[in-house]
C-alpha atoms as a PDB file:
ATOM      1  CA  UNK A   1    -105.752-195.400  92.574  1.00  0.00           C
ATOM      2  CA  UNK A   2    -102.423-196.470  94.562  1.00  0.00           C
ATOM      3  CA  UNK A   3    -101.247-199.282  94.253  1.00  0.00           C
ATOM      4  CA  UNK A   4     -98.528-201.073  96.764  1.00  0.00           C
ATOM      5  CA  UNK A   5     -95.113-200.400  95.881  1.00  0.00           C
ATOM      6  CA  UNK A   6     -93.272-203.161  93.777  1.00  0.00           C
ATOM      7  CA  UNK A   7     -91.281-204.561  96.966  1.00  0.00           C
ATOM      8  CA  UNK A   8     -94.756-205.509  98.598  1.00  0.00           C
ATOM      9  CA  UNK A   9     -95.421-207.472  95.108  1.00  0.00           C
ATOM     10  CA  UNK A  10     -92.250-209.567  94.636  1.00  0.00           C
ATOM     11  CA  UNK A  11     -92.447-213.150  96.376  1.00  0.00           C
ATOM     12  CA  UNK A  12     -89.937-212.845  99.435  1.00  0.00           C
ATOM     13  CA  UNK A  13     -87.514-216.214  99.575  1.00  0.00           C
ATOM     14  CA  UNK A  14     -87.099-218.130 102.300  1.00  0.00           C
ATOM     15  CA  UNK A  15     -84.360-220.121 102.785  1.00  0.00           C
ATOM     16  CA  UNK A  16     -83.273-222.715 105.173  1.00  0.00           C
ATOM     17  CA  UNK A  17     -79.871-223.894 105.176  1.00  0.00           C
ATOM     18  CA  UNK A  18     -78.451-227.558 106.305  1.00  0.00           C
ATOM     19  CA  UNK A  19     -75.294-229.624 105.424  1.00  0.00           C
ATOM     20  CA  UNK A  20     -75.199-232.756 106.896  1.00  0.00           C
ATOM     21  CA  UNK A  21     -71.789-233.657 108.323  1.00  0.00           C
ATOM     22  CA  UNK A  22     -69.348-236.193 106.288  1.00  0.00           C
ATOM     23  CA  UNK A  23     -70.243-239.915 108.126  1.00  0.00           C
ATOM     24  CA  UNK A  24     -67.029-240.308 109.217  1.00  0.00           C
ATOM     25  CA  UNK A  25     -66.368-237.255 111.503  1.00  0.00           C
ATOM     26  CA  UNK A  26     -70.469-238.201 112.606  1.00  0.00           C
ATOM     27  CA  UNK A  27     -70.359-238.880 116.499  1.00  0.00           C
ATOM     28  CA  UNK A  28     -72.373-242.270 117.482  1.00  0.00           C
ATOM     29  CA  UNK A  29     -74.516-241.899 120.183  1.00  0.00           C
ATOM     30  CA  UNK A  30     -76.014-245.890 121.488  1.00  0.00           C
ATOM     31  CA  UNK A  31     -76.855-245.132 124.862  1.00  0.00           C
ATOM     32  CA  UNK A  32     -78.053-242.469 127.177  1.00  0.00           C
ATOM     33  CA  UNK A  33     -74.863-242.116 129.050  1.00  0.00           C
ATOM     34  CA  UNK A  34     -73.093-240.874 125.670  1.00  0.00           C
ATOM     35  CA  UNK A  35     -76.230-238.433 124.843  1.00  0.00           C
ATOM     36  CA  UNK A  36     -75.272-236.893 127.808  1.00  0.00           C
ATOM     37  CA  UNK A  37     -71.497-237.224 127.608  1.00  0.00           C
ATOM     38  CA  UNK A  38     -72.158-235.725 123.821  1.00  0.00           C
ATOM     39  CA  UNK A  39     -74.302-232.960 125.459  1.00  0.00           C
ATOM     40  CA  UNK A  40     -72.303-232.366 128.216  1.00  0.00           C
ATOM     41  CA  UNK A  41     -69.450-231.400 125.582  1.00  0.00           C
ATOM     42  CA  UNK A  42     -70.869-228.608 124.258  1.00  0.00           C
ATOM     43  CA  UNK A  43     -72.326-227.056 127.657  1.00  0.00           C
ATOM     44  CA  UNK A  44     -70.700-224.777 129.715  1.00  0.00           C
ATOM     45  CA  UNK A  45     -70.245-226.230 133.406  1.00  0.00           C
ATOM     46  CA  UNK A  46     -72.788-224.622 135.355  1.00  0.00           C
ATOM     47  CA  UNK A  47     -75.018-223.734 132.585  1.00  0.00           C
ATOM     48  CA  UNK A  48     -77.528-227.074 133.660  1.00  0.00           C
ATOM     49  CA  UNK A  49     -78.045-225.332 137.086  1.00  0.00           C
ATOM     50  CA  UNK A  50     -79.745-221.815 136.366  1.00  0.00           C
ATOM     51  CA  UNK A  51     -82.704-222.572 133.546  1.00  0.00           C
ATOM     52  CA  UNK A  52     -84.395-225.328 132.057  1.00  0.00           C
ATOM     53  CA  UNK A  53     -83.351-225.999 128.594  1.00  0.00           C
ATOM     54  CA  UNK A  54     -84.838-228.144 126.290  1.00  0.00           C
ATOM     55  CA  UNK A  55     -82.195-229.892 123.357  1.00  0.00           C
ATOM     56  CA  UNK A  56     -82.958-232.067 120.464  1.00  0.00           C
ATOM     57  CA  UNK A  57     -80.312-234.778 118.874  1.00  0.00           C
ATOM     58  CA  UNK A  58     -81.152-235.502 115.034  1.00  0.00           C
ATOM     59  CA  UNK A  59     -79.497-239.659 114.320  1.00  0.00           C
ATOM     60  CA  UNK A  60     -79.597-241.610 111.187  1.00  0.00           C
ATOM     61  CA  UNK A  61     -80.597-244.820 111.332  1.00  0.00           C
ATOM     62  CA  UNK A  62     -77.290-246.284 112.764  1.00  0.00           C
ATOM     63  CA  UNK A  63     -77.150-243.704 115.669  1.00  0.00           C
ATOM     64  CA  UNK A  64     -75.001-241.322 113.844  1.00  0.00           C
ATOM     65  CA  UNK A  65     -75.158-237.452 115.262  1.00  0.00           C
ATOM     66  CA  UNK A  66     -76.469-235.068 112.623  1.00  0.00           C
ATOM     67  CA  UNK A  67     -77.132-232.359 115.070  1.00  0.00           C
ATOM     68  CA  UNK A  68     -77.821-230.737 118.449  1.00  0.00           C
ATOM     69  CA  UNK A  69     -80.341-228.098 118.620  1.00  0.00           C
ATOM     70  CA  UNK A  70     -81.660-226.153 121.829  1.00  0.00           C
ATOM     71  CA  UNK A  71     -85.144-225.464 120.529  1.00  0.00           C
ATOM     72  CA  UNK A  72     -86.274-223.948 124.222  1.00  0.00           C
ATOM     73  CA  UNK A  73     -84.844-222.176 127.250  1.00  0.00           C
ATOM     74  CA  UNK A  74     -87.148-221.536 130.052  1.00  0.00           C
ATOM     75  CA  UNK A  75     -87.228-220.803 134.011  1.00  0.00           C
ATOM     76  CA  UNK A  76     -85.909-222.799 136.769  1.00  0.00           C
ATOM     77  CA  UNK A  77     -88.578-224.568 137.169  1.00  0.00           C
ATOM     78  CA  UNK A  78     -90.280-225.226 133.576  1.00  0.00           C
ATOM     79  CA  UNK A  79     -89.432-224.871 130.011  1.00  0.00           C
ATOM     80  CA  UNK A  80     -92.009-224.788 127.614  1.00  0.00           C
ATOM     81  CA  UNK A  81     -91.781-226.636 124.309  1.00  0.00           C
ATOM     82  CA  UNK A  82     -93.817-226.650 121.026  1.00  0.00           C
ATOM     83  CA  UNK A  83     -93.677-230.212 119.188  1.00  0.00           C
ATOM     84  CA  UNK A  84     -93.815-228.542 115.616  1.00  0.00           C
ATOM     85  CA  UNK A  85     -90.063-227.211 116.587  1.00  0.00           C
ATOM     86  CA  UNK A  86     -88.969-231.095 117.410  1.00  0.00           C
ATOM     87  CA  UNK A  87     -90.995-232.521 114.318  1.00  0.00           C
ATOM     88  CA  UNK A  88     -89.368-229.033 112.099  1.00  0.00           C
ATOM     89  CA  UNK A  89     -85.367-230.278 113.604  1.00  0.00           C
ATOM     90  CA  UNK A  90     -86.261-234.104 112.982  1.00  0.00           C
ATOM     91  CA  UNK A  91     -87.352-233.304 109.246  1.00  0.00           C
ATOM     92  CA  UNK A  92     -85.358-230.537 108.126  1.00  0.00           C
ATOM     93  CA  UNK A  93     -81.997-233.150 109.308  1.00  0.00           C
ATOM     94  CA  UNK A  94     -83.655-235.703 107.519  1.00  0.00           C
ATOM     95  CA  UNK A  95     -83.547-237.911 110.525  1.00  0.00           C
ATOM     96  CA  UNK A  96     -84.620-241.296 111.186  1.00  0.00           C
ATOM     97  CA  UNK A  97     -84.614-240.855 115.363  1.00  0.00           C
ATOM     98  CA  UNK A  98     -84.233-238.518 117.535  1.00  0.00           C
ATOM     99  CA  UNK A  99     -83.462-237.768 121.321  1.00  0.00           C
ATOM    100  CA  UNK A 100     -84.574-235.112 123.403  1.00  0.00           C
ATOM    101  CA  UNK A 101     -83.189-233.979 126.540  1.00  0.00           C
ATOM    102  CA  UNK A 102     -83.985-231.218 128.940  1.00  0.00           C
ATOM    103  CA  UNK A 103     -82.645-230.103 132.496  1.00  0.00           C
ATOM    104  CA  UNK A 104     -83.528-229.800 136.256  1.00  0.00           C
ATOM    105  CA  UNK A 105     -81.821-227.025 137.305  1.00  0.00           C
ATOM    106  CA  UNK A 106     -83.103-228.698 140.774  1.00  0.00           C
ATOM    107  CA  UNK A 107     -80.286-231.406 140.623  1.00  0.00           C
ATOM    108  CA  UNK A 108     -83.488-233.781 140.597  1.00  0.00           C
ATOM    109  CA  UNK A 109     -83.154-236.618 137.794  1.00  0.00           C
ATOM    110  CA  UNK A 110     -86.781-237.890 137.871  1.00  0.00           C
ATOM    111  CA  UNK A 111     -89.722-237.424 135.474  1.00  0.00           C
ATOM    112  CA  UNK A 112     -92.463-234.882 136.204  1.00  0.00           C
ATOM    113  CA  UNK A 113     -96.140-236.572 134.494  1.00  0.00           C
ATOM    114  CA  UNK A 114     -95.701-233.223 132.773  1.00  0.00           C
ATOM    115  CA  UNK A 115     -92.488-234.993 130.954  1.00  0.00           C
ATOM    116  CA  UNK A 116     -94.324-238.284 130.428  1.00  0.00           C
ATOM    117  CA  UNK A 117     -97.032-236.144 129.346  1.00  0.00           C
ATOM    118  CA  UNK A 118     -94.953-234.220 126.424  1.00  0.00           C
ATOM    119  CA  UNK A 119     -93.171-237.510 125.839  1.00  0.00           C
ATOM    120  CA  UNK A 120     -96.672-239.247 124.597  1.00  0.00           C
ATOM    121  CA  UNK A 121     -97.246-235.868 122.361  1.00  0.00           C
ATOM    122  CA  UNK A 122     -94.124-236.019 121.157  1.00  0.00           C
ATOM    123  CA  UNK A 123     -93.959-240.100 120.222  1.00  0.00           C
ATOM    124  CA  UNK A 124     -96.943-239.221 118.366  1.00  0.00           C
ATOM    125  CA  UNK A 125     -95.854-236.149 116.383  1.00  0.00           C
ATOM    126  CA  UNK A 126     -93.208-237.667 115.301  1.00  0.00           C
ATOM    127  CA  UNK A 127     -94.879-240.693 114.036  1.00  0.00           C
ATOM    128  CA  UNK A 128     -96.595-238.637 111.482  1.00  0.00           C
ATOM    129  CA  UNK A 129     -93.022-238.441 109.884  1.00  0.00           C
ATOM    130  CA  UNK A 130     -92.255-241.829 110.440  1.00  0.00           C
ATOM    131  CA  UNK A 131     -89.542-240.634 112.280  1.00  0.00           C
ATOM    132  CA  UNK A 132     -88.728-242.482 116.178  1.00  0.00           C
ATOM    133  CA  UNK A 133     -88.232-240.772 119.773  1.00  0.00           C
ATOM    134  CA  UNK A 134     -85.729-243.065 120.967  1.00  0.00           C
ATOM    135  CA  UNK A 135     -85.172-241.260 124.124  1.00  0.00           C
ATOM    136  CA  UNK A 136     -86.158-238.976 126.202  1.00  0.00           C
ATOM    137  CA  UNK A 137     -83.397-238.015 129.273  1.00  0.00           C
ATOM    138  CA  UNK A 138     -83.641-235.650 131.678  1.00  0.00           C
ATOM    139  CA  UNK A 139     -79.668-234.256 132.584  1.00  0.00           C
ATOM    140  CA  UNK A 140     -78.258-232.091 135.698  1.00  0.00           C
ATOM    141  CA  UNK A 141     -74.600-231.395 136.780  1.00  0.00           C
ATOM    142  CA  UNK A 142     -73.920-234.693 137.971  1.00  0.00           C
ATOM    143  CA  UNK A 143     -76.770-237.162 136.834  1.00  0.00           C
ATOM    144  CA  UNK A 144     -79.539-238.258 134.327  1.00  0.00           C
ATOM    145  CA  UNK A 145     -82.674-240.598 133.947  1.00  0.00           C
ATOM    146  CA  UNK A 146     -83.528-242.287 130.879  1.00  0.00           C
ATOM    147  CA  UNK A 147     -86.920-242.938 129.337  1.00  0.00           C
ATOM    148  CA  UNK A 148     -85.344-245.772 126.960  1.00  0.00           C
ATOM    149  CA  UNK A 149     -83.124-247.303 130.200  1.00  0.00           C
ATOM    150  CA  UNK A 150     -86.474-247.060 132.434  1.00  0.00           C
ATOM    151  CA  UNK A 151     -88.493-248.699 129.902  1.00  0.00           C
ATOM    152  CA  UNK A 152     -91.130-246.509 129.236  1.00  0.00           C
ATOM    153  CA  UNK A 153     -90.561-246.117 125.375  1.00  0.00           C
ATOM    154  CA  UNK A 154     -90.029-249.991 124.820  1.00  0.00           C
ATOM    155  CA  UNK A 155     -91.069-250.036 120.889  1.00  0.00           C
ATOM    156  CA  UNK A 156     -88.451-247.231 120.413  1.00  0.00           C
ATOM    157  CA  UNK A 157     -85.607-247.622 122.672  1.00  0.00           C
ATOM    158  CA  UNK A 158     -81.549-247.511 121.372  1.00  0.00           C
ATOM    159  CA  UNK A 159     -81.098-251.242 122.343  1.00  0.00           C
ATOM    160  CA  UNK A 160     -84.233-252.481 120.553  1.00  0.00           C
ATOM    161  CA  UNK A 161     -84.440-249.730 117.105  1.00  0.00           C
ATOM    162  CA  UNK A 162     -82.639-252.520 114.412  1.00  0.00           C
ATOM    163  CA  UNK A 163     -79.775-250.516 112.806  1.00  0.00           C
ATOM    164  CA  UNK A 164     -80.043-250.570 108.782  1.00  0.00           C
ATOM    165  CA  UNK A 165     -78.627-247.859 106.422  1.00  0.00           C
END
């Protein structure tokens, strides 16, 4: 009888590595317009206009930064995202909120019902962590639309979400 080598028997480790930055040197990020002046920092200038992207901002509960992550890069004309990647970011950062933002390559700042659609998915995903989509913004080159300014994620929105840490 042959039995596996003892490689295939030893329990592989998997190990996922975060350290949250100091508070002080934390960014704050209160509005849409500095999401996307935060974002914008770290792009490269004409990297909005060629594929859709899709980025997530972990916050504490005062609207500190913890992170940016680009969990998705599609086509020009869709990008296709898996909630488990937003709700694995959100918990992994031990965040309270989050914000996600993707582009329109199109140079058209306007919600698709595809975007409300995910939005709705993604509010409730989230909620299973008791964690809260404040936002959800939609950047190109030279503009951006805001769920939270709009007011289609009322119960959740930066000027509403108390601040208590």
């Amino acid at each position: 009888m042959n039995l596996p080598s003892r490689e295939v028997l030893v329990p592989r480790e998997i190990r996922i590595c975060y350290k949250r930055p100091l508070f002080d040197d934390m960014v704050s990020v209160n509005s849409s317009d500095e999401a996307v002046k935060t974002l914008h920092a770290l792009l490269e200038d004409d990297q909005l206009d060629y594929k859709e992207c899709f980025w997530v901002l972990s916050l504490t509960t005062t609207h500190r930064l913890l992170g940016i992550s680009m969990i998705a890069q599609g086509t020009q004309y869709t990008v296709a995202i898996a909630t488990k990647e937003i709700a694995h970011i959100a918990v992994m950062t031990h965040a309270f909120a989050v914000i996600v933002m993707h582009n329109h390559p199109s140079r058209k700042a306007c919600f698709s019902e595809n975007d409300r659609a995910l939005t709705k998915v993604i509010t409730q995903c989230l909620g299973a962590f008791d964690i809260k989509l404040l936002d959800h913004i939609v950047i190109t080159t030279d503009s951006h639309i805001s769920m939270a300014d709009e007011g289609c994620l009322p119960q959740f929105n930066l000027k509403t979400i108390t601040e208590h840490d």
